[in-house]
C-alpha atoms as a PDB file:
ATOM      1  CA  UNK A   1      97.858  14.305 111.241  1.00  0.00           C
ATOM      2  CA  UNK A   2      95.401  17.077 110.953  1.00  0.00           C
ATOM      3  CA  UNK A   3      91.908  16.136 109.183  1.00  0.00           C
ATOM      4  CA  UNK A   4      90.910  19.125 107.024  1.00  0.00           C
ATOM      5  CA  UNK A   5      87.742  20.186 104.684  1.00  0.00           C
ATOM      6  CA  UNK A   6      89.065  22.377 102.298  1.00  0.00           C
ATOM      7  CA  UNK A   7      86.938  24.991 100.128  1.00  0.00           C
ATOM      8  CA  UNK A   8      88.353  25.184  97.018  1.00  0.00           C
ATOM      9  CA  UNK A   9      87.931  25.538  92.990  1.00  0.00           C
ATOM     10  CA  UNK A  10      90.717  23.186  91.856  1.00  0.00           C
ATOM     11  CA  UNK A  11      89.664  23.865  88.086  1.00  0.00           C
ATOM     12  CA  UNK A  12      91.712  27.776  88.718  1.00  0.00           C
ATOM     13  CA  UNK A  13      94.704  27.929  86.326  1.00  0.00           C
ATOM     14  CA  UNK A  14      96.853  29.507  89.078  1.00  0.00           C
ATOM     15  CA  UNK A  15      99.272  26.975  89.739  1.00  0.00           C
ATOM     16  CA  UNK A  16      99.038  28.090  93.877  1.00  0.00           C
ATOM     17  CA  UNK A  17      95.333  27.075  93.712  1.00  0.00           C
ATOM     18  CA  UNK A  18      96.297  23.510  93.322  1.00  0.00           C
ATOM     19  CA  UNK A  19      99.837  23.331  94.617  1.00  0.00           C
ATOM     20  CA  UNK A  20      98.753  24.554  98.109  1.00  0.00           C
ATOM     21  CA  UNK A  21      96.493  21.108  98.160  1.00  0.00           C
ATOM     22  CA  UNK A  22      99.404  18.982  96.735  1.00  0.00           C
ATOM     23  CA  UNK A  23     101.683  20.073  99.332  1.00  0.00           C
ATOM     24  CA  UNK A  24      99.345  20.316 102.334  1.00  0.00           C
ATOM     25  CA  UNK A  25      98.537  16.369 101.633  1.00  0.00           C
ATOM     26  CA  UNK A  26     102.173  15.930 102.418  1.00  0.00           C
ATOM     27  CA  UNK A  27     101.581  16.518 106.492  1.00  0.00           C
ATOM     28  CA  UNK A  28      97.502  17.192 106.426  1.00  0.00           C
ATOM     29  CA  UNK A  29      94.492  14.601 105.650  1.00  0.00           C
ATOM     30  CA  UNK A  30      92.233  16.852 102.994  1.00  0.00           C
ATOM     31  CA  UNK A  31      88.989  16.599 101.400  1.00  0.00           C
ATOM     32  CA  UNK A  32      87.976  18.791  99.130  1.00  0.00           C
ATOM     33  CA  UNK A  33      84.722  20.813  99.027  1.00  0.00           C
ATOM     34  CA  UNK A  34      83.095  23.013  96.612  1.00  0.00           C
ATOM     35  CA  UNK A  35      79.844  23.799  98.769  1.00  0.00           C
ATOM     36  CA  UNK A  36      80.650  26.658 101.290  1.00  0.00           C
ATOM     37  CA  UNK A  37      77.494  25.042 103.232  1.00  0.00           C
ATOM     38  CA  UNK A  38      79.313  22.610 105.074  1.00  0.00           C
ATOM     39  CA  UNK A  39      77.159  20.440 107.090  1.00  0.00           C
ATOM     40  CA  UNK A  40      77.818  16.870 108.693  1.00  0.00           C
ATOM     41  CA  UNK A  41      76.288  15.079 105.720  1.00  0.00           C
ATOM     42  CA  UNK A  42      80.024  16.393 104.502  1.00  0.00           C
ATOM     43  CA  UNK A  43      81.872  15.249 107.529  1.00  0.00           C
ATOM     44  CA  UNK A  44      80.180  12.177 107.821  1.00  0.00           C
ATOM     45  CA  UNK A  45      83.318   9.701 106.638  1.00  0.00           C
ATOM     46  CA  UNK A  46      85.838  12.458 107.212  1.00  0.00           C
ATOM     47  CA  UNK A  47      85.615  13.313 111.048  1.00  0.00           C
ATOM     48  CA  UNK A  48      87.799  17.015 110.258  1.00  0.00           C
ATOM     49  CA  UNK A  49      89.397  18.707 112.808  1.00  0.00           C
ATOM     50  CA  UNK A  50      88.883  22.179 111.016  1.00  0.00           C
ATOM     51  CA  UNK A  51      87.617  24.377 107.584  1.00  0.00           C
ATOM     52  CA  UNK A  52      89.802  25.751 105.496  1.00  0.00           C
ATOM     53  CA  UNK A  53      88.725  28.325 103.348  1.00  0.00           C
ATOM     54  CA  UNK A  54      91.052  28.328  99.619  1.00  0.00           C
ATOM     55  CA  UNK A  55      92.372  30.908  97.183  1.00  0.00           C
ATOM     56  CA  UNK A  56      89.398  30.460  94.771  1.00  0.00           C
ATOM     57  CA  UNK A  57      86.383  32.321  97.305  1.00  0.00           C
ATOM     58  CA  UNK A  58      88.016  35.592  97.673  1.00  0.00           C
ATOM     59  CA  UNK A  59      88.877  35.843  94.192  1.00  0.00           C
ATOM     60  CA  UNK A  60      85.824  37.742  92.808  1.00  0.00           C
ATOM     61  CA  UNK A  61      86.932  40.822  91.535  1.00  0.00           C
ATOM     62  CA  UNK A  62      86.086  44.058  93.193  1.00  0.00           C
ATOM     63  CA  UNK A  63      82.350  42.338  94.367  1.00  0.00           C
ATOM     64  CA  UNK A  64      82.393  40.676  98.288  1.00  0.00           C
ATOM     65  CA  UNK A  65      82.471  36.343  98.172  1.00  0.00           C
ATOM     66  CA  UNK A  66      79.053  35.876  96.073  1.00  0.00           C
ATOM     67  CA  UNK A  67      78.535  32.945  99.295  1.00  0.00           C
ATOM     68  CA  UNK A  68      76.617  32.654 102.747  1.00  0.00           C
ATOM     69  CA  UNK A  69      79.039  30.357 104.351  1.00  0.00           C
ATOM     70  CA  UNK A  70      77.654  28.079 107.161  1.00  0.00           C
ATOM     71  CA  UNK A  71      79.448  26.246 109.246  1.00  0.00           C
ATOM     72  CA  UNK A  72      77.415  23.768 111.045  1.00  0.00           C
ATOM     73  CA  UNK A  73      79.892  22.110 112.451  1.00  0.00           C
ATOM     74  CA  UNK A  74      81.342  24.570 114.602  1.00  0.00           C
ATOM     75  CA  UNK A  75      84.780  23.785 113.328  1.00  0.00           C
ATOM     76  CA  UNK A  76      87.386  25.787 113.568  1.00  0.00           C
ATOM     77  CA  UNK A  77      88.054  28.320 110.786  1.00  0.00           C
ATOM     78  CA  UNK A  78      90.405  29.581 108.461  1.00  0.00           C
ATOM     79  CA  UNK A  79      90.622  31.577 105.630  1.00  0.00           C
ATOM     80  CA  UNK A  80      93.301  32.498 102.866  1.00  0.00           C
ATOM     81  CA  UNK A  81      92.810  36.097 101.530  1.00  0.00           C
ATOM     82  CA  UNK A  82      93.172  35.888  97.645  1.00  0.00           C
ATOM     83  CA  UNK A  83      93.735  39.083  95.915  1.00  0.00           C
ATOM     84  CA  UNK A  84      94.411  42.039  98.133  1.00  0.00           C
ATOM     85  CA  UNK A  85      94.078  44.834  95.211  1.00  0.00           C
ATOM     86  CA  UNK A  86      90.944  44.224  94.733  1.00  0.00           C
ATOM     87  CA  UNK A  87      87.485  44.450  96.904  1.00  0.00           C
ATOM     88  CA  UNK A  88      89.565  44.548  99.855  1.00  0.00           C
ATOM     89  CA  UNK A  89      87.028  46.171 102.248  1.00  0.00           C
ATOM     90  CA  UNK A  90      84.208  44.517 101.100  1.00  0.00           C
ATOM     91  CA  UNK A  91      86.330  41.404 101.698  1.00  0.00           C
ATOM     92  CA  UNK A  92      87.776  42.081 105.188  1.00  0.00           C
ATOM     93  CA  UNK A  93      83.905  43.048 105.557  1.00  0.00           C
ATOM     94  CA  UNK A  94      82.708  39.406 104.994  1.00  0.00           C
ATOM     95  CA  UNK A  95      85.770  37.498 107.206  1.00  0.00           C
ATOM     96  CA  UNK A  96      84.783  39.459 109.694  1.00  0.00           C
ATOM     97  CA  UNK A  97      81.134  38.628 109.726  1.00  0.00           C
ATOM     98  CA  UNK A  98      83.042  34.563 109.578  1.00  0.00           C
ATOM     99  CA  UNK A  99      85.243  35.388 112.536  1.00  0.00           C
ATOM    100  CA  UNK A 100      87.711  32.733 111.321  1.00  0.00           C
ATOM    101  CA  UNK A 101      90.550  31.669 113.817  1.00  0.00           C
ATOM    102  CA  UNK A 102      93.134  32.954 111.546  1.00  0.00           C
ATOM    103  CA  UNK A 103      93.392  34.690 108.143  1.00  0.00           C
ATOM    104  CA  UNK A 104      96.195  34.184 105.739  1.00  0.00           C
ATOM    105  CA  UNK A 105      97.485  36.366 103.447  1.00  0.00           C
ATOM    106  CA  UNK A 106     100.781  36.703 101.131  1.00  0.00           C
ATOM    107  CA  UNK A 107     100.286  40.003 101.376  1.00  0.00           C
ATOM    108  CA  UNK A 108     102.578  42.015 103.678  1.00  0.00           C
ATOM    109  CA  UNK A 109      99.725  44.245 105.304  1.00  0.00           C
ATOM    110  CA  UNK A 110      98.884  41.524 107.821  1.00  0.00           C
ATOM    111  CA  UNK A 111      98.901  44.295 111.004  1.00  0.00           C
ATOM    112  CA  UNK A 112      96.602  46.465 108.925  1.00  0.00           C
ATOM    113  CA  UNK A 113      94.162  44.165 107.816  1.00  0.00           C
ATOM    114  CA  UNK A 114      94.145  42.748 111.729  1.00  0.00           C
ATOM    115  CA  UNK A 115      93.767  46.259 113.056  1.00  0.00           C
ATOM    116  CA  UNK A 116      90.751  46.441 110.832  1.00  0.00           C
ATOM    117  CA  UNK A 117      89.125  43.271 111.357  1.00  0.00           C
ATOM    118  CA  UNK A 118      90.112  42.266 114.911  1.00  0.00           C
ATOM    119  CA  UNK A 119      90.974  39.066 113.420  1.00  0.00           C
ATOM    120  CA  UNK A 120      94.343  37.428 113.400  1.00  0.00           C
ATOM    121  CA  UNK A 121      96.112  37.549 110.384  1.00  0.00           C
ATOM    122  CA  UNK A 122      99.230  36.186 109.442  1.00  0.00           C
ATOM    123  CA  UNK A 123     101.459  36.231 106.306  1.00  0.00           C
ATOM    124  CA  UNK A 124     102.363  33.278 104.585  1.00  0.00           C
ATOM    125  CA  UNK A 125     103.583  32.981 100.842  1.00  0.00           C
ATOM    126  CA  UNK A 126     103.154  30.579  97.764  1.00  0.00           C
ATOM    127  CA  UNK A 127     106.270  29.055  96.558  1.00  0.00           C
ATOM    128  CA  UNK A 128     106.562  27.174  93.250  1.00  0.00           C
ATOM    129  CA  UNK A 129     106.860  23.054  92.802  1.00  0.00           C
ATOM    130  CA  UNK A 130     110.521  22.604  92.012  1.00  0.00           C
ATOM    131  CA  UNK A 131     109.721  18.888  90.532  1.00  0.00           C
ATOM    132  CA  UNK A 132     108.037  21.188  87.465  1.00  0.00           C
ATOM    133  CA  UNK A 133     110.133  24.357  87.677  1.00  0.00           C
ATOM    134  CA  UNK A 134     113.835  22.978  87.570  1.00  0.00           C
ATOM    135  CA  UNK A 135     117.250  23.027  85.218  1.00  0.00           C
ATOM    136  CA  UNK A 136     116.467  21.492  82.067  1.00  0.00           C
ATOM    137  CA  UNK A 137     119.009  21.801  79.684  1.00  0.00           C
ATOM    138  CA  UNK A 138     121.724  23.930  79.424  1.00  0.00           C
ATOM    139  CA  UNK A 139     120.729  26.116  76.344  1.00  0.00           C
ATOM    140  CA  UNK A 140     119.895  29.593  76.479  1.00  0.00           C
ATOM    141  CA  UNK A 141     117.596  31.436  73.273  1.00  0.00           C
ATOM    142  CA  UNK A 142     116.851  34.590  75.152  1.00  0.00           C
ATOM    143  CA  UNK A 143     118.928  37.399  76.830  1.00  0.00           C
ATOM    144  CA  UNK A 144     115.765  38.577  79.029  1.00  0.00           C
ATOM    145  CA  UNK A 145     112.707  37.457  79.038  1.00  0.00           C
ATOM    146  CA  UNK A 146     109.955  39.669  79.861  1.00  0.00           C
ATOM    147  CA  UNK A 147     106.557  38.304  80.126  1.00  0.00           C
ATOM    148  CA  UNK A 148     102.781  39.187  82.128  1.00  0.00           C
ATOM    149  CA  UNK A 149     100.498  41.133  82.387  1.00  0.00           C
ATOM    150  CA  UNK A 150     101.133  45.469  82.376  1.00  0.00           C
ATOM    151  CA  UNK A 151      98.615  47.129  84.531  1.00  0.00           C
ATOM    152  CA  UNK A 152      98.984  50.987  85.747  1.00  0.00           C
ATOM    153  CA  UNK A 153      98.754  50.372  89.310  1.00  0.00           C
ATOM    154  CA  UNK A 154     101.644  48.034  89.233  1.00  0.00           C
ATOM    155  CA  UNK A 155     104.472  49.933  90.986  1.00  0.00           C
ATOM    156  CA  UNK A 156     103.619  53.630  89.212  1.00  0.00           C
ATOM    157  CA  UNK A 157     103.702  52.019  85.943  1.00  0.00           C
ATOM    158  CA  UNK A 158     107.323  51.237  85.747  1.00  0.00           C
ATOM    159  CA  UNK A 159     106.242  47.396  83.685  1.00  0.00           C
ATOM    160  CA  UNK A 160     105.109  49.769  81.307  1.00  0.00           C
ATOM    161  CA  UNK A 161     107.604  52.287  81.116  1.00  0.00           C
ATOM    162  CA  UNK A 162     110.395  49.244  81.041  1.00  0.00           C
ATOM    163  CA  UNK A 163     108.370  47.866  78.315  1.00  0.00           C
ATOM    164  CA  UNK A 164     108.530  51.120  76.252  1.00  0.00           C
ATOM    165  CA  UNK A 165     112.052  51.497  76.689  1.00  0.00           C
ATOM    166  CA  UNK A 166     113.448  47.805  75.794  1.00  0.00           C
ATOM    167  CA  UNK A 167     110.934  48.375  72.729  1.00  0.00           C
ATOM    168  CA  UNK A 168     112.780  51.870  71.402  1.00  0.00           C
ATOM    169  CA  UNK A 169     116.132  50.265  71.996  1.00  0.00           C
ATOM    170  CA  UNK A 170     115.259  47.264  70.174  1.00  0.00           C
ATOM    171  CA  UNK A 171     117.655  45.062  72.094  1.00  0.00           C
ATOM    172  CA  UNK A 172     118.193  41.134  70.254  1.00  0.00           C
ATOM    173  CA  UNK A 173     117.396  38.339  71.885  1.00  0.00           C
ATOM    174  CA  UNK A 174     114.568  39.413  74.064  1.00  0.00           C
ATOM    175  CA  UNK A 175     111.255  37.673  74.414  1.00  0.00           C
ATOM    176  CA  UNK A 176     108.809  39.755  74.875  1.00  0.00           C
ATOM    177  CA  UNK A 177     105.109  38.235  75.756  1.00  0.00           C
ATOM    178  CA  UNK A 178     103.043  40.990  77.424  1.00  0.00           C
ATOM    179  CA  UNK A 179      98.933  41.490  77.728  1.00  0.00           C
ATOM    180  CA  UNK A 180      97.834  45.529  78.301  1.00  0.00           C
ATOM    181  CA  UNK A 181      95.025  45.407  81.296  1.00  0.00           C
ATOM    182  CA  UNK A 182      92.981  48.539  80.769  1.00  0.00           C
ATOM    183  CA  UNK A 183      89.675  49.340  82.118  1.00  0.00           C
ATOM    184  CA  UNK A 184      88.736  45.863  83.514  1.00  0.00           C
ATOM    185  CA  UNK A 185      89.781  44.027  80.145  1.00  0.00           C
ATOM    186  CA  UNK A 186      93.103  42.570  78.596  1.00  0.00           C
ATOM    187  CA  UNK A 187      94.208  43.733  75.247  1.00  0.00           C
ATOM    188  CA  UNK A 188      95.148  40.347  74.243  1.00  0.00           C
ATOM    189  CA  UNK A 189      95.482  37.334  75.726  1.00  0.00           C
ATOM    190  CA  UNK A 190      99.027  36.268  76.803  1.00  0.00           C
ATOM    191  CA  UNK A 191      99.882  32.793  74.994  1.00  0.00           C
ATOM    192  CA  UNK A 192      99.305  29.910  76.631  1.00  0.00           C
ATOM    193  CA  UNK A 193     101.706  27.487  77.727  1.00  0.00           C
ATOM    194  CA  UNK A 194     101.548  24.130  80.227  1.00  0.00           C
ATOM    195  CA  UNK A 195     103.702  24.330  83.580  1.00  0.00           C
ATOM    196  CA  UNK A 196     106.555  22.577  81.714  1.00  0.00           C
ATOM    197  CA  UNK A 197     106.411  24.346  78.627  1.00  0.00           C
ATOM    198  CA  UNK A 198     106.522  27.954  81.121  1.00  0.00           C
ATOM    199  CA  UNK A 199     109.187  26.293  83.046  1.00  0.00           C
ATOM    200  CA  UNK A 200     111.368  25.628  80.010  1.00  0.00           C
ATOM    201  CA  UNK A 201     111.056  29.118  78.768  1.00  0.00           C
ATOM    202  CA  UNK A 202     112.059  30.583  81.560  1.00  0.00           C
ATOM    203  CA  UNK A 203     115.344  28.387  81.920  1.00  0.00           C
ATOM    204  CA  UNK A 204     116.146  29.267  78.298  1.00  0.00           C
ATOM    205  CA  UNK A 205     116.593  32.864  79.404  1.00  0.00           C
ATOM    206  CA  UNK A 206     119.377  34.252  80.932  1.00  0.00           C
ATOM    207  CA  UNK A 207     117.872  37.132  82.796  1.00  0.00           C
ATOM    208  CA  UNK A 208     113.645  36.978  83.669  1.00  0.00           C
ATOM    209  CA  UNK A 209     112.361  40.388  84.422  1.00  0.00           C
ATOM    210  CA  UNK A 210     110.027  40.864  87.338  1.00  0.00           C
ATOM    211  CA  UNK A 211     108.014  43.164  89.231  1.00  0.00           C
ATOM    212  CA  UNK A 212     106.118  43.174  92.606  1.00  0.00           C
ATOM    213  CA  UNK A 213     102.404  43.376  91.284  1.00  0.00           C
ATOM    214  CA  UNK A 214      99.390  45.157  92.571  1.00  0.00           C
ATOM    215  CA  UNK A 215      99.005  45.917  96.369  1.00  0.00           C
ATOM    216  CA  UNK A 216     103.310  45.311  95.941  1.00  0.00           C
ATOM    217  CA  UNK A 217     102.681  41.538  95.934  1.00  0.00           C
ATOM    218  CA  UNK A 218     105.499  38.918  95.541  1.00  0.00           C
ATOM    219  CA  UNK A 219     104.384  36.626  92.997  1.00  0.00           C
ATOM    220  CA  UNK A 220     105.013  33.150  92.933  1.00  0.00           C
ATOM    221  CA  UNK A 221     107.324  34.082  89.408  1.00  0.00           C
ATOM    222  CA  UNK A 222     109.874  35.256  91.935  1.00  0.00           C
ATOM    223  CA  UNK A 223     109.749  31.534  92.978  1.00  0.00           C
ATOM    224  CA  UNK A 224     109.519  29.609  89.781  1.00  0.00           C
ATOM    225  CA  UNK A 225     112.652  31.600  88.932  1.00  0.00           C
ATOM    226  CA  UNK A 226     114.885  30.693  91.436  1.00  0.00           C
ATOM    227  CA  UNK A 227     113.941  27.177  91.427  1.00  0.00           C
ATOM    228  CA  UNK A 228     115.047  26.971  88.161  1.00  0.00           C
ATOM    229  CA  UNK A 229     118.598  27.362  88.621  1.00  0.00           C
ATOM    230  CA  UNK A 230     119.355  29.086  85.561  1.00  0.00           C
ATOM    231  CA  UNK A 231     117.831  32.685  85.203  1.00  0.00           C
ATOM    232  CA  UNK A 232     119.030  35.303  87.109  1.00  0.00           C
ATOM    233  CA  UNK A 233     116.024  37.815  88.680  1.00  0.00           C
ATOM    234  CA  UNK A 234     116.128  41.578  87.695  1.00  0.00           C
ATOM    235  CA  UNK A 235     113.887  42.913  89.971  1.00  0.00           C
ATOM    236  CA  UNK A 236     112.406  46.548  91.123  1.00  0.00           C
ATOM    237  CA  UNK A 237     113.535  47.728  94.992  1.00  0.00           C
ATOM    238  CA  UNK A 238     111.000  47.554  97.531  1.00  0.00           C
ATOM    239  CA  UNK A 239     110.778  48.246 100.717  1.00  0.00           C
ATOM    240  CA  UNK A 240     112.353  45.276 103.361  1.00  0.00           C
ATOM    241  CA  UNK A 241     108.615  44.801 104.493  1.00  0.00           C
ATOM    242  CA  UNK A 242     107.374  43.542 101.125  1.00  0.00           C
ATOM    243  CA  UNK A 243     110.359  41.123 100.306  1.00  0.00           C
ATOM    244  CA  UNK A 244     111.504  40.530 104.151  1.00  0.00           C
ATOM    245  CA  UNK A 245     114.087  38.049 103.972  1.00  0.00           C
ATOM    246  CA  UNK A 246     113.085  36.267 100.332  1.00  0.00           C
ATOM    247  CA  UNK A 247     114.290  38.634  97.920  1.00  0.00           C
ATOM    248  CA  UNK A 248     118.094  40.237  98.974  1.00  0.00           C
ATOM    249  CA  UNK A 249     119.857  42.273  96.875  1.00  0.00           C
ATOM    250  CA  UNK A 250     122.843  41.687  94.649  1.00  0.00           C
ATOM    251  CA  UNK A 251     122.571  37.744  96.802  1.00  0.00           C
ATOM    252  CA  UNK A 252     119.652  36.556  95.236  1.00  0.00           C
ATOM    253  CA  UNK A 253     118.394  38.796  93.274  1.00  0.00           C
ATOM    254  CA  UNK A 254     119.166  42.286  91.054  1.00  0.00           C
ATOM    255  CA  UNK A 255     117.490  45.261  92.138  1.00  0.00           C
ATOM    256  CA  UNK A 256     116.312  48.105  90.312  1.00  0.00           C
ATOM    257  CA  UNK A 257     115.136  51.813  91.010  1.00  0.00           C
ATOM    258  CA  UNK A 258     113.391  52.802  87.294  1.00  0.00           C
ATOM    259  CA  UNK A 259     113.419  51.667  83.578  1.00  0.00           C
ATOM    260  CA  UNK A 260     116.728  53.528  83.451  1.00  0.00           C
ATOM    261  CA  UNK A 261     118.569  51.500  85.969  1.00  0.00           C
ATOM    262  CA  UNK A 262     116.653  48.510  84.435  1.00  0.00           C
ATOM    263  CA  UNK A 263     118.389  48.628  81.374  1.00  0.00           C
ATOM    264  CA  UNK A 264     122.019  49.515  83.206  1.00  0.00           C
ATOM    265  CA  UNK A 265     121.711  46.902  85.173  1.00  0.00           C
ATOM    266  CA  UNK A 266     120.428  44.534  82.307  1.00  0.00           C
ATOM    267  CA  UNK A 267     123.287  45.429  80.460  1.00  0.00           C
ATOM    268  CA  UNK A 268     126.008  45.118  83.016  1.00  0.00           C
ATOM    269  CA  UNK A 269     124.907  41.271  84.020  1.00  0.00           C
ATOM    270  CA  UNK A 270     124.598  40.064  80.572  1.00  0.00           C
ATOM    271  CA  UNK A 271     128.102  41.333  79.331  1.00  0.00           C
ATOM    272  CA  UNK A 272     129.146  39.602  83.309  1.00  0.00           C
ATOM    273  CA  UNK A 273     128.631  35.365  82.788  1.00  0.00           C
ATOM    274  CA  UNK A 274     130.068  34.687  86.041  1.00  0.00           C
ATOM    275  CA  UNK A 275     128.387  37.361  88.368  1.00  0.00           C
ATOM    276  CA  UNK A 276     125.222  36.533  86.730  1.00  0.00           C
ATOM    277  CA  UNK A 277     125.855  32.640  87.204  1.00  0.00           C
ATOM    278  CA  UNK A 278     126.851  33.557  91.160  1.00  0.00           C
ATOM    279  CA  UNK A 279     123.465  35.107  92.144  1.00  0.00           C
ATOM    280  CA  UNK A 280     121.535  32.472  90.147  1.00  0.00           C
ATOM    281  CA  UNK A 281     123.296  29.827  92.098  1.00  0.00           C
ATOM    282  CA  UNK A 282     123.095  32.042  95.040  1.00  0.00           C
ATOM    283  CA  UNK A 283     119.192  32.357  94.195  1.00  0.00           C
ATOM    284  CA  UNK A 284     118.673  28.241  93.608  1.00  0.00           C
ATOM    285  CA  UNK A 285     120.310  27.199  97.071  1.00  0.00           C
ATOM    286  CA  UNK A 286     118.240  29.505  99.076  1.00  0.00           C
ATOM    287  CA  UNK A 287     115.224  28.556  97.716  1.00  0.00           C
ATOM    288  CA  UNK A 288     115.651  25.157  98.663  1.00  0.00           C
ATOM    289  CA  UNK A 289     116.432  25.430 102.165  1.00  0.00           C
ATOM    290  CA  UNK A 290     113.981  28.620 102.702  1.00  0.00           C
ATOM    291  CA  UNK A 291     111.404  29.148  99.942  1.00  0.00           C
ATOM    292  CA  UNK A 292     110.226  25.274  98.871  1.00  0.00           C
ATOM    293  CA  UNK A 293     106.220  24.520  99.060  1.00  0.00           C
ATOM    294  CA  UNK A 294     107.339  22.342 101.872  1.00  0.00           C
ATOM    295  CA  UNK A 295     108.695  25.202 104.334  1.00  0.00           C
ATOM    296  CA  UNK A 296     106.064  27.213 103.404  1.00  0.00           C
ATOM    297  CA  UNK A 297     103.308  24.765 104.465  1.00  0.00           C
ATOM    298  CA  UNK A 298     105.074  23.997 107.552  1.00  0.00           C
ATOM    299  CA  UNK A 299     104.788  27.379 108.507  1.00  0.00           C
ATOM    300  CA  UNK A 300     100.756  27.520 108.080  1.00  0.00           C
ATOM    301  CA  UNK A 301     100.484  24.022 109.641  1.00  0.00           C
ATOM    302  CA  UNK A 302     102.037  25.641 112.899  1.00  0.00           C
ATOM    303  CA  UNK A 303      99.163  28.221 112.806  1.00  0.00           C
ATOM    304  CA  UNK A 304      96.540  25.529 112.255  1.00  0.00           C
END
């Protein structure tokens, strides 16, 4: 079992922040460290084998990592990428002055960001913890849910321009919980629910609208979705190279070209119980044998 110092914030909200550690402990000895100066006074009880580098680091914005990491150790290195749509250069600038062993990203520009580094990159993707995100109860309040943020760089817009349509066809029994990013600020904050309370809501809908986000990431909602056995995903196409083999069409998942097929679509599955019930079934089995925290670990720990 791999001994590993891990640089991380735990106090992030993102549930991947901490689930990552949770689910590494599984198969990995971890201690965590907030000092990017890591230095055998760290080490000194620990003996790790190598340095990970968390989520928390490269998420600063548009700026490069605000740290001079030293690594007196001489341990090997890795480092997860955090979000791609923003800073990227300057960030690809500064793991490339770390020459890590490997850099992970969910992001499915991996070749690119290795062509420009020279440093190995591989993809690897969040999941969500299905002991939180599960079935419930068997009541539904909501038709669709549609909930996040709405930024303009998302996809050409289309959260917004879905947004505006559901709003001027006033459809019943759709939650609607949505925060307008605009020029580096939100227009209001979203409301704020635990990991239960998020969970629940979710399962209480029968469809759960979702969108790659910026840089055409695959957010962990995708996952907290499917593991909740009761929402079916209505989701926008992509290209095979952003979803690979996670998100498949009319399997386990409902695929959309604009806010006009959105609502089509919307309409057609929630007048159809039992083709809706089939994908979310569909959705719920393959994310437990392919999509669980656990198989995506195991796939980073084979890297490592």
């Amino acid at each position: 079992m791999k001994n590993i110092l891990y640089i991380e914030n735990t106090k992030k909200s993102c549930n991947y922040y901490i689930d990552t550690i949770i689910f590494l402990r599984k198969y990995a000895n971890i201690k965590i460290c907030k000092d990017p100066f890591v230095s055998s006074i760290e080490n000194k009880n620990f003996n790790a084998d190598l340095i990970i580098i968390g989520y928390d680091i490269t998420d600063c914005g548009e700026n490069r990592p605000n740290i001079k990491f030293k690594n007196d150790l001489n341990l090997p290195l890795f480092i997860i990428l955090n979000k791609e749509y923003a800073g990227l250069k300057k960030k690809l600038e500064w793991i490339k002055e770390l020459n890590p062993k490997i850099c992970f990203s969910v992001q499915h520009e991996v070749e690119k960001y290795e062509e420009m580094t020279r440093i190995p990159f591989k993809r690897i993707m969040w999941s969500a913890d299905h002991n939180i995100f599960k079935k419930y109860d068997d009541i539904y309040k909501y038709d669709l849910l549609f909930q996040g943020v709405i930024r303009k760089e998302q996809t050409n817009d289309l959260r917004n321009k879905i947004y505006n349509k559901l709003i001027s066809l006033k459809f019943p029994r759709i939650e609607l919980n949505v925060s307008f990013y605009n020029n580096g600020k939100l227009s209001k904050k979203l409301y704020e629910l635990s990991n239960e309370e998020y969970a629940r809501k979710m399962n209480h809908a029968k469809i759960c609208f979702s969108t790659t986000g910026p840089a055409d990431l695959v957010s962990p909602r995708f996952f907290e979705i499917m593991a909740g056995n009761k929402s079916m995903i209505l989701c926008n196409r992509m290209d095979e190279k952003v979803y690979e083999d996670m998100l498949i069409d009319k399997f386990n998942c409902i695929m959309y070209e604009d806010e006009n097929d959105f609502i089509e679509k919307f309409v057609y599955y929630i007048s159809n119980e039992g083709e809706r019930l089939k994908i979310v079934l569909n959705a719920y089995k393959y994310f437990m044998e392919k999509l669980t925290w656990d198989v995506q670990i195991k796939k980073m720990l084979n890297y490592l």
